[in-house]
N, C-alpha and C. Protein backbone atom coordinates (compact mmCIF):
# COMPACT_ATOMS: atom_id res chain seq x y z
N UNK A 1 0.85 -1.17 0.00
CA UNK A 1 0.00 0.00 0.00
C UNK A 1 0.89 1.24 0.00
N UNK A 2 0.48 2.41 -0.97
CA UNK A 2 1.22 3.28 -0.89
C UNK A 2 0.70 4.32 -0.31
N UNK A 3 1.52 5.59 -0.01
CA UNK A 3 1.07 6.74 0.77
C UNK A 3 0.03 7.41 -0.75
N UNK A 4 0.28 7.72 -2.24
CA UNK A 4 0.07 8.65 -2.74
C UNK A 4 -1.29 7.51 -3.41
N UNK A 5 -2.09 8.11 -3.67
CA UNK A 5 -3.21 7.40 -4.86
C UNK A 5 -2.63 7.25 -5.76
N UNK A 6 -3.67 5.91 -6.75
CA UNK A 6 -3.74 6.45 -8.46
C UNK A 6 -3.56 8.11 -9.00
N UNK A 7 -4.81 8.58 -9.06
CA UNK A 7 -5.17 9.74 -8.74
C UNK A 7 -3.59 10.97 -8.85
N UNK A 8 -2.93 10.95 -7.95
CA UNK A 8 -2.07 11.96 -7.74
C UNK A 8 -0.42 11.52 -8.46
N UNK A 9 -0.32 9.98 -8.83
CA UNK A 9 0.74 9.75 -9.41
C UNK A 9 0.38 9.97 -11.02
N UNK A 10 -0.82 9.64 -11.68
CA UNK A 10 -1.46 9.43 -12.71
C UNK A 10 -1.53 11.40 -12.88
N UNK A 11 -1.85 12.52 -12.09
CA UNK A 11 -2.29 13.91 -12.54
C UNK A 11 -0.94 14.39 -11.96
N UNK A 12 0.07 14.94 -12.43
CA UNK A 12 1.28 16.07 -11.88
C UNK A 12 0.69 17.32 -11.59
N UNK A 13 -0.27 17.22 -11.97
CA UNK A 13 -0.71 19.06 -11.38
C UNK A 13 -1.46 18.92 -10.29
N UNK A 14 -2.03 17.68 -9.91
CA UNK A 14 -2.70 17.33 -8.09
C UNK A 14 -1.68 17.68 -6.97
N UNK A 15 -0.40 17.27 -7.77
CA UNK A 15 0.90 17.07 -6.51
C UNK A 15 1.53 18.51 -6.14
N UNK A 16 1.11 19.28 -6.92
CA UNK A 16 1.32 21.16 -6.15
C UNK A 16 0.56 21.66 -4.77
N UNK A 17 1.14 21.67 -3.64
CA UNK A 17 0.10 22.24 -2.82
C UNK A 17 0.12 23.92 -2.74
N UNK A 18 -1.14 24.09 -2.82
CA UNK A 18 -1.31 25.67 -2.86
C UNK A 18 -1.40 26.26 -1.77
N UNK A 19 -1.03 27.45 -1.61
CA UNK A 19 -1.29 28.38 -0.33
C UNK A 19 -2.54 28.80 0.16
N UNK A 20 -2.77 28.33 1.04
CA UNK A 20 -4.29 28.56 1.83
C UNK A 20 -4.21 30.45 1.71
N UNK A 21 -6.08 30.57 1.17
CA UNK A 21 -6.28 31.94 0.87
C UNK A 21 -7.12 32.16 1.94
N UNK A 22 -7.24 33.02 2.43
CA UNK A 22 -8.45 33.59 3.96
C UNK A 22 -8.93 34.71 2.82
N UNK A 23 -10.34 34.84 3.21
CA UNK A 23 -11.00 36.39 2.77
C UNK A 23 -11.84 36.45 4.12
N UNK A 24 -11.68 37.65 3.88
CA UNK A 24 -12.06 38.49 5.19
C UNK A 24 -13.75 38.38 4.92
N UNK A 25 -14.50 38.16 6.30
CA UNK A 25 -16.11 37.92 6.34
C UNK A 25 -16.12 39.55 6.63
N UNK A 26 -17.37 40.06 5.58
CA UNK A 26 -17.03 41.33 6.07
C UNK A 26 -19.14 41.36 5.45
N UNK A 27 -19.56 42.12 6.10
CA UNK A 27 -20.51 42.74 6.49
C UNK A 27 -21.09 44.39 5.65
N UNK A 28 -21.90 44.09 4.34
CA UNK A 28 -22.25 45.19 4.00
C UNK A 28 -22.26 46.54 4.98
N UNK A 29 -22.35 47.81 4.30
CA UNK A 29 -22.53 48.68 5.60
C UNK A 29 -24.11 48.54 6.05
N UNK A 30 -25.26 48.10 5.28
CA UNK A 30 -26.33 48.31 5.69
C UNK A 30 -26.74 47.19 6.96
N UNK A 31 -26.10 45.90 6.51
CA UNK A 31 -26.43 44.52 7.27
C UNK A 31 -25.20 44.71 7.95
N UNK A 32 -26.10 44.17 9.43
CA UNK A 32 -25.29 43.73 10.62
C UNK A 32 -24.75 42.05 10.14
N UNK A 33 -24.32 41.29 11.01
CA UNK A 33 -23.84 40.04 11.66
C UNK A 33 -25.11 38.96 11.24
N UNK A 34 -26.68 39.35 11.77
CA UNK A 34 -27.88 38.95 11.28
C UNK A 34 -28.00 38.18 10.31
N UNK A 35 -28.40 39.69 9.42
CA UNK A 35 -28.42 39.80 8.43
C UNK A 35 -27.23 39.14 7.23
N UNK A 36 -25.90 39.35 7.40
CA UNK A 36 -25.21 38.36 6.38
C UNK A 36 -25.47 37.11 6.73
N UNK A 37 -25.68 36.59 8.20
CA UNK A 37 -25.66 35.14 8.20
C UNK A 37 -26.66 34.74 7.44
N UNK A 38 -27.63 35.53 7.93
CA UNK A 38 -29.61 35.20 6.80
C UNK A 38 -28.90 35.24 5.37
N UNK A 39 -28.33 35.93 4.88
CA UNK A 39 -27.99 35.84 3.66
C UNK A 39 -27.09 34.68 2.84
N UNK A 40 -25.76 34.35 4.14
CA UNK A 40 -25.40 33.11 3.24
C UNK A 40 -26.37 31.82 3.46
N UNK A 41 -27.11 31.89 4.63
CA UNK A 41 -28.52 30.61 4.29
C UNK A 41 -28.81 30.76 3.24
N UNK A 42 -29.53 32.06 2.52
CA UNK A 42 -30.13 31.94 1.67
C UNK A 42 -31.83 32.24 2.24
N UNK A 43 -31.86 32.90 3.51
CA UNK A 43 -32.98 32.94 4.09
C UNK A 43 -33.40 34.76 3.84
N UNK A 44 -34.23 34.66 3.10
CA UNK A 44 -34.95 36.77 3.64
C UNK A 44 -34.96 36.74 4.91
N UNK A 45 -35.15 37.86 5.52
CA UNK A 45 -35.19 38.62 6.78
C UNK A 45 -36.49 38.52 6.68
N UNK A 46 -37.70 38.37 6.15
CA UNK A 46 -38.90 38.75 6.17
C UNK A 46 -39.66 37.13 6.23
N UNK A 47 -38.63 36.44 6.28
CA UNK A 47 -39.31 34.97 6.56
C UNK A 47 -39.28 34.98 7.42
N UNK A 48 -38.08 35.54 9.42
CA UNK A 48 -38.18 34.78 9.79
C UNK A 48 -38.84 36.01 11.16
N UNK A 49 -39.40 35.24 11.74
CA UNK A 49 -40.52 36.35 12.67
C UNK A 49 -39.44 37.39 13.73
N UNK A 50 -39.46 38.64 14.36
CA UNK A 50 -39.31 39.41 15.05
C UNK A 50 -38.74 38.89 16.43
N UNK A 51 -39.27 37.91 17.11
CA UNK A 51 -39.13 37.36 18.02
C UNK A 51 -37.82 36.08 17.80
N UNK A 52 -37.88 35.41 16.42
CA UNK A 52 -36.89 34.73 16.62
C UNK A 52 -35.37 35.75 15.95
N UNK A 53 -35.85 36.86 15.15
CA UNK A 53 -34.57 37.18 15.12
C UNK A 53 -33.61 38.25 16.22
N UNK A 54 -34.77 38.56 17.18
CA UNK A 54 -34.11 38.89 18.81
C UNK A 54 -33.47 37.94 19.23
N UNK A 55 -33.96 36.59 19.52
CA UNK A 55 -33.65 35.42 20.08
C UNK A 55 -32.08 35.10 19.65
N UNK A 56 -31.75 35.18 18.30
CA UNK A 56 -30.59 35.00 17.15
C UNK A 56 -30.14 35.90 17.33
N UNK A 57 -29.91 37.50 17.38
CA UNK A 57 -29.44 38.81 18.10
C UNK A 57 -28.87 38.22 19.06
N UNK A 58 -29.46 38.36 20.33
CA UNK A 58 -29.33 37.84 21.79
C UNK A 58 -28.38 36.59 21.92
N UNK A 59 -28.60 35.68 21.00
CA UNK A 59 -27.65 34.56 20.97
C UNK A 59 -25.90 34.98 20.66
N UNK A 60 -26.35 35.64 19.50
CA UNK A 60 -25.26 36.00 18.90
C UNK A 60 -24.17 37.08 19.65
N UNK A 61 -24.80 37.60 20.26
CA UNK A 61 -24.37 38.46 21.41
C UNK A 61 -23.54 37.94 23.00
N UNK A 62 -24.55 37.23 23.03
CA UNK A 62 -23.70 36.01 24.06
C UNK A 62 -22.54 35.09 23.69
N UNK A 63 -22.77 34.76 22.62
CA UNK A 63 -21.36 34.06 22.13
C UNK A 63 -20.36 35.00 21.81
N UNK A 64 -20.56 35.98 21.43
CA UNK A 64 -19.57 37.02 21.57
C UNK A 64 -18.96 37.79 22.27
N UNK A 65 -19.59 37.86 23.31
CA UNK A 65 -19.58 38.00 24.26
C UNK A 65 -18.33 36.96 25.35
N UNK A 66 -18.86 35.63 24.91
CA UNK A 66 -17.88 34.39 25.62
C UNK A 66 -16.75 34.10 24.92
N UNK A 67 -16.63 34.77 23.67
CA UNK A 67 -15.29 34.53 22.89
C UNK A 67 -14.80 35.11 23.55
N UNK A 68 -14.82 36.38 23.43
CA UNK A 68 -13.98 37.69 24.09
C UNK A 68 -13.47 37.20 25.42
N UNK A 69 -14.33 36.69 26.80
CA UNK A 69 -13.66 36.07 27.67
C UNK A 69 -12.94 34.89 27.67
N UNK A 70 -13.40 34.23 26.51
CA UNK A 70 -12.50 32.98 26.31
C UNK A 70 -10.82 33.12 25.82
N UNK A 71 -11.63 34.20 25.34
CA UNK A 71 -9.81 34.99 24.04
C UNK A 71 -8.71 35.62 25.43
N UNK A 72 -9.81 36.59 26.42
CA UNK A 72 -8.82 36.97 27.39
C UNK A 72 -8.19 35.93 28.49
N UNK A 73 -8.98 34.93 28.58
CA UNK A 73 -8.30 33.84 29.56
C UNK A 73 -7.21 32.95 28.95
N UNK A 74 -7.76 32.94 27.85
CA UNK A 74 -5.90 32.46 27.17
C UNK A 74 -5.01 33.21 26.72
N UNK A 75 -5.11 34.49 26.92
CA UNK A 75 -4.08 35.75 27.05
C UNK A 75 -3.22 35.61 28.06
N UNK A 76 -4.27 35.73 29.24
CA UNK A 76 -3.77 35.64 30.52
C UNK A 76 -2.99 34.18 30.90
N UNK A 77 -3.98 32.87 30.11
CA UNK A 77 -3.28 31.67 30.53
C UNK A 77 -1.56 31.80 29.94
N UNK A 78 -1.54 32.49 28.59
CA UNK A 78 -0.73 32.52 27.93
C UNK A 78 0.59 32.92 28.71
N UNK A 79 0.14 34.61 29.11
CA UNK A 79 1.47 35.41 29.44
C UNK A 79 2.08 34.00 30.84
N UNK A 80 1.45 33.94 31.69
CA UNK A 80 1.51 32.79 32.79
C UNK A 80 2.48 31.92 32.18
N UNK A 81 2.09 31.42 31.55
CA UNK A 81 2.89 30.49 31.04
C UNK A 81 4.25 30.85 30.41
N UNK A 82 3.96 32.35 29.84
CA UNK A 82 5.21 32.18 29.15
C UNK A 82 6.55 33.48 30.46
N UNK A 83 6.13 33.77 31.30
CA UNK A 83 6.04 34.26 32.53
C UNK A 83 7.30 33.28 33.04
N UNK A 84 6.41 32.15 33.58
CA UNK A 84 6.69 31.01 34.36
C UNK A 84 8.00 30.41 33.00
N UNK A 85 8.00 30.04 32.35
CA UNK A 85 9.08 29.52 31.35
C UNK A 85 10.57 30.50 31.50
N UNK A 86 9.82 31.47 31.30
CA UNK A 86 11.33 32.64 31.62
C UNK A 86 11.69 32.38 32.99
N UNK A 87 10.69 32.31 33.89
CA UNK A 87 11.60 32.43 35.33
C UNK A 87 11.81 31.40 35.17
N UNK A 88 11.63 30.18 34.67
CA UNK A 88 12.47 28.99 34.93
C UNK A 88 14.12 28.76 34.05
N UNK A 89 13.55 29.60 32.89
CA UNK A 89 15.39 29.58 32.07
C UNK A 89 15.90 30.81 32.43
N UNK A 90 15.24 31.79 33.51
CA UNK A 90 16.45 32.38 34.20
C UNK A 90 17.31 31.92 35.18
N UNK A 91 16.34 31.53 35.95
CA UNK A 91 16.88 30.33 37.11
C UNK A 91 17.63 29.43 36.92
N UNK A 92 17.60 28.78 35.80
CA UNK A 92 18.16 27.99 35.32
C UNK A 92 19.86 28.31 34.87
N UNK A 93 19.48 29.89 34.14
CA UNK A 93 20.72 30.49 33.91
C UNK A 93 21.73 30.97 35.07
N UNK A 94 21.09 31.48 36.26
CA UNK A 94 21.88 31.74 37.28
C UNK A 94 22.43 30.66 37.60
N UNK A 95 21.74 29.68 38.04
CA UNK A 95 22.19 28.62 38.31
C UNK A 95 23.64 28.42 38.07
N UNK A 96 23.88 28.18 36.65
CA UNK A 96 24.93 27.92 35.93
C UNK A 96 25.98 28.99 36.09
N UNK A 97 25.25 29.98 35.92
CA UNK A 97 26.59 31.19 36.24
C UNK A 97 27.26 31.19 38.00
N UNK A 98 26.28 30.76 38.82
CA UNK A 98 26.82 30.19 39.69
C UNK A 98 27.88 29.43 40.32
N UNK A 99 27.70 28.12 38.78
CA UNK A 99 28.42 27.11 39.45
C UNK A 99 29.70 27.68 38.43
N UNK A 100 29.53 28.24 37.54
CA UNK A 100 30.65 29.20 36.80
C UNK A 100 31.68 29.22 37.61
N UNK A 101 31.17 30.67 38.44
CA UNK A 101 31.41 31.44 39.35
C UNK A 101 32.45 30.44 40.47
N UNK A 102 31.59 29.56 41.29
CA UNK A 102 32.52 28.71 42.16
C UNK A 102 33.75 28.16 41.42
N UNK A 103 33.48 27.42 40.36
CA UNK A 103 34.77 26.84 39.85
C UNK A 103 35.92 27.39 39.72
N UNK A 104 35.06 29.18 39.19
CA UNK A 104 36.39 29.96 39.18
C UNK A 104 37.31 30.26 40.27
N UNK A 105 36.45 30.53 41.73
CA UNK A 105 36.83 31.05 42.57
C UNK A 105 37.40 29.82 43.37
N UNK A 106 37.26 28.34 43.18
CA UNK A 106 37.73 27.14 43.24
C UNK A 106 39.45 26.85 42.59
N UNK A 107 39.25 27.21 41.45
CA UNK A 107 40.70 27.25 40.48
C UNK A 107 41.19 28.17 40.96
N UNK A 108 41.09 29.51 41.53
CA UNK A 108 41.87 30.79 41.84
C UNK A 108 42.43 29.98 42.88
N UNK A 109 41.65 29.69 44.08
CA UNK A 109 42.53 29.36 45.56
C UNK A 109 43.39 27.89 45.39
N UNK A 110 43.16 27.35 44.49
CA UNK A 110 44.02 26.23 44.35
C UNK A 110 45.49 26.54 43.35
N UNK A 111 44.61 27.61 42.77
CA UNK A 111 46.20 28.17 41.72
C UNK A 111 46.99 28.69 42.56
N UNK A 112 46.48 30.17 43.78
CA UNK A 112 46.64 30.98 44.80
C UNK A 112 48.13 29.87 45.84
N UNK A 113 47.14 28.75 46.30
CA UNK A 113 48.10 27.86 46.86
C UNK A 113 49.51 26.96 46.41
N UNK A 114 49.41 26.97 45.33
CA UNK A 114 50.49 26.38 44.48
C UNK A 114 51.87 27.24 44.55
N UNK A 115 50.90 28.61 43.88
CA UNK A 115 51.99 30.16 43.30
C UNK A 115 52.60 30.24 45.15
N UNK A 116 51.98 30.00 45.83
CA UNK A 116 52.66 30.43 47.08
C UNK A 116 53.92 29.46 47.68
N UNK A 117 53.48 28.02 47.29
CA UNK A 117 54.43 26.66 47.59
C UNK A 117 55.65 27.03 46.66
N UNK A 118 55.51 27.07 45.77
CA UNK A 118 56.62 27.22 44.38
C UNK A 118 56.91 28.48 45.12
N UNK A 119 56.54 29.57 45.30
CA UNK A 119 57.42 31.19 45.72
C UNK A 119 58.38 30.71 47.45
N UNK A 120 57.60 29.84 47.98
CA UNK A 120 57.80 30.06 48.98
C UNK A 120 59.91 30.12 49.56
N UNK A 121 60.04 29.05 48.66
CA UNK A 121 61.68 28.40 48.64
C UNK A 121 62.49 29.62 47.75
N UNK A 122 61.85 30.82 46.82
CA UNK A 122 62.54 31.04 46.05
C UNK A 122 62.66 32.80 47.57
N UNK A 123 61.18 33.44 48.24
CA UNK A 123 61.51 33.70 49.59
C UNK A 123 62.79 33.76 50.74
N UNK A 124 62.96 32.10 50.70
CA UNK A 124 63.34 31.73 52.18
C UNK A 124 65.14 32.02 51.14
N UNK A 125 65.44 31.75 50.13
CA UNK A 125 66.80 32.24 49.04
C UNK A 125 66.79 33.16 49.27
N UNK A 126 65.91 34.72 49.03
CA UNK A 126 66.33 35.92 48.72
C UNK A 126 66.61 36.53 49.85
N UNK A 127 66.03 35.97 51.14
CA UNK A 127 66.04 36.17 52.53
C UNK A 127 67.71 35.98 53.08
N UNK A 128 68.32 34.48 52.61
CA UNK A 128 69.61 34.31 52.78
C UNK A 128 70.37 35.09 52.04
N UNK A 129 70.12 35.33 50.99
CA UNK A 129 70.71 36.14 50.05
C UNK A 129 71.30 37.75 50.57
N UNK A 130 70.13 38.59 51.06
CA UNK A 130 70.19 39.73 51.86
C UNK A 130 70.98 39.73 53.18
N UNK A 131 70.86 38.93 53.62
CA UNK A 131 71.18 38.65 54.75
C UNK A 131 73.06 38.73 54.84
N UNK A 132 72.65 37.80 54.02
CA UNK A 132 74.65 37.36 53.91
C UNK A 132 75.42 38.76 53.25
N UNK A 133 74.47 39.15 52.34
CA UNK A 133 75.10 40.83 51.85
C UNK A 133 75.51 41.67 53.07
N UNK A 134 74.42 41.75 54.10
CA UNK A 134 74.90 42.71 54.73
C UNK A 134 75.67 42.26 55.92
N UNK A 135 75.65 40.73 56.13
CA UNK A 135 76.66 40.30 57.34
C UNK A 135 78.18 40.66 56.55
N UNK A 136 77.78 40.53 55.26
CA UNK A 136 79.34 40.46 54.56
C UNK A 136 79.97 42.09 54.46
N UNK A 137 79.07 42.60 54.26
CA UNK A 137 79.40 44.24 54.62
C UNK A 137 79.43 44.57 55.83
N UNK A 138 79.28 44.02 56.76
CA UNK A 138 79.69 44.56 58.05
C UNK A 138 81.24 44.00 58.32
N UNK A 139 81.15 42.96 58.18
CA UNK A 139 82.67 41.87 58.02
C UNK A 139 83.48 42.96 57.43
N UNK A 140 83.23 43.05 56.04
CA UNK A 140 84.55 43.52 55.72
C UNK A 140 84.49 45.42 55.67
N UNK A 141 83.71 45.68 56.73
CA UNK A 141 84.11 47.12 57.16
C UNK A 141 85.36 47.37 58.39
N UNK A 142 85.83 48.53 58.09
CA UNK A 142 87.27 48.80 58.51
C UNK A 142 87.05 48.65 60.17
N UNK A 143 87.76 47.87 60.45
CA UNK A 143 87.48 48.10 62.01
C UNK A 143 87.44 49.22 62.69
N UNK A 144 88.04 50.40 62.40
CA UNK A 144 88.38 51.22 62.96
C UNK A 144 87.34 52.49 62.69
N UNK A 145 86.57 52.36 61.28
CA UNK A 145 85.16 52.69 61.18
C UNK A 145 83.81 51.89 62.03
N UNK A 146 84.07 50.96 61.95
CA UNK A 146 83.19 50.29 62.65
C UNK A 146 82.86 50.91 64.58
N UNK A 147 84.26 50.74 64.83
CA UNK A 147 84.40 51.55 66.35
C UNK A 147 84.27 52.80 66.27
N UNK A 148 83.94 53.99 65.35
CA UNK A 148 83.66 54.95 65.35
C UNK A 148 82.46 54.99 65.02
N UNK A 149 81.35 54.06 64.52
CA UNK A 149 80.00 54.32 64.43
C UNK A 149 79.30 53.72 65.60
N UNK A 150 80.06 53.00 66.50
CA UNK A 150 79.72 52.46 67.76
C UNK A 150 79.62 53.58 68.83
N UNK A 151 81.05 54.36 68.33
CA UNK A 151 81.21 55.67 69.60
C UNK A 151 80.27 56.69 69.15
N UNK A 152 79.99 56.96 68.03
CA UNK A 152 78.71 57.67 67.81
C UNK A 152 77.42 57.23 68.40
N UNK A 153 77.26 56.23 68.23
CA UNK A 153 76.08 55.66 68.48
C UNK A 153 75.94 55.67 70.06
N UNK A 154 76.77 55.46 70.79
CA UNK A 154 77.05 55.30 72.45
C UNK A 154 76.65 57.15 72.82
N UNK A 155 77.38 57.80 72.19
CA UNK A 155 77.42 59.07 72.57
C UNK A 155 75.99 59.80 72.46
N UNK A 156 75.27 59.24 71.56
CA UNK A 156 73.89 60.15 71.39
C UNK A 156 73.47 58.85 72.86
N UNK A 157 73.90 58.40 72.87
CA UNK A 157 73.12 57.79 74.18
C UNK A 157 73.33 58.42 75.06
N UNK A 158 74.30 58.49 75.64
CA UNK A 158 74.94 59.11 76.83
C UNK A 158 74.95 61.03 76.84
N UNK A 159 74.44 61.49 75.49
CA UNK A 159 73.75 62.90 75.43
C UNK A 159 72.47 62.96 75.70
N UNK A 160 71.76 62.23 76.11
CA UNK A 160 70.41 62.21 76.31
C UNK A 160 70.20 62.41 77.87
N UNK A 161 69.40 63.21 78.14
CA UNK A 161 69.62 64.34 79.74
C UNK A 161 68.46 62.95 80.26
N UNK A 162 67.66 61.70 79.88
CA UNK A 162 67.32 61.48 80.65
C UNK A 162 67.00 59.47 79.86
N UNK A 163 67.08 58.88 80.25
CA UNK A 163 66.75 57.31 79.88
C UNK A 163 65.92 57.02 80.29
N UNK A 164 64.97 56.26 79.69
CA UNK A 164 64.00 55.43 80.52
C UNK A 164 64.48 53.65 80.10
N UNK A 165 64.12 52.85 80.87
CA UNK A 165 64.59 51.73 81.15
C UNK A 165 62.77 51.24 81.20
N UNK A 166 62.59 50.42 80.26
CA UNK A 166 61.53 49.32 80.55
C UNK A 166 61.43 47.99 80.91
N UNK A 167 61.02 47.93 81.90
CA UNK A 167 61.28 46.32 82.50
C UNK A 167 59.91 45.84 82.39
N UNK A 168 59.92 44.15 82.31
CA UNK A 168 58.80 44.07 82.61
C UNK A 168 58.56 43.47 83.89
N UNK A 169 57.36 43.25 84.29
CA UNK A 169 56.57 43.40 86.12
C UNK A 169 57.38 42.08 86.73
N UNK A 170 57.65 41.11 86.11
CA UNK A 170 57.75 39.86 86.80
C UNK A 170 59.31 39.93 86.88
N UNK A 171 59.81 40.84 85.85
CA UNK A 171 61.45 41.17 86.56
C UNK A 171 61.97 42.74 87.34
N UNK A 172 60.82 43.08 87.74
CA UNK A 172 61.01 44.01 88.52
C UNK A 172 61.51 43.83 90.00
N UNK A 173 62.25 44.21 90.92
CA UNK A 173 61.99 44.07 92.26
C UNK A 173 63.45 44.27 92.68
């Protein structure tokens, strides 16, 4: 069994599909809603009595009436829905920028800890390094300079009209 008929393999011009045409229902200016419907029946206005075409008015009015609320409750169902969808793929989006966020600040303190292990030895070098410079410059200063920045140094002591001495309490007495 095939999908296409006789019919549509047998005619090449069946197998074109055409573009659906809409025309607008539109309403002489003299005739209401009524009145065209009486007309595509095929019914006069003068067939059908006073009372039933109130009745058909009145009807017609009410259903139009219930579109209109029907049309606004799926406006409203609509925005809701499409409301609720956004806050969920925003949420969704924070979310993620979230866990972004941690990983980054996860990789920083683990990078943070590394850069500090690796610096730490190259530190505790530049520390010896300084160190030995200036033990080595004191070493090989002239002795005899050396005892003259001592007697300077003694002398602003011993120019000072008054010393204070801080002890602390438990070696006091």
């Amino acid at each position: 069994m095939t999908l296409l008929s006789e019919d549509l393999r047998d005619n090449p011009a069946s197998r074109h599909v055409l573009p659906l045409e809409f025309e607008e229902i539109g309403y002489s200016s003299t005739a209401g809603p009524i009145e065209f419907a009486l007309e595509e029946c095929g019914t006069d206005r003068g067939e059908v009595s006073g009372d039933t075409l109130r009745e058909l008015e009145d009807r017609l009015h009410v259903q139009t009436e219930q579109h209109a609320r029907d049309l606004e409750e799926v406006r409203v169902r609509t925005r809701e829905e499409v409301r609720e969808e956004l806050e969920q793929a925003g949420q969704a989006a924070i979310l993620r920028e979230r866990e972004a966020v941690l990983r980054a600040c996860e990789g920083f303190a683990q990078e943070r800890t590394r850069y500090f292990a690796a610096v730490e030895e190259e530190v505790v070098r530049l520390s010896l390094a300084i160190a030995a410079r200036i033990l080595h410059r004191e070493i090989g200063m002239d002795p005899l300079l050396l005892k003259g920045a001592v007697r300077v140094a003694l002398e602003k002591v011993q120019g000072a009209e008054t010393a204070v001495l801080h002890v602390p309490e438990e070696q006091q007495g």
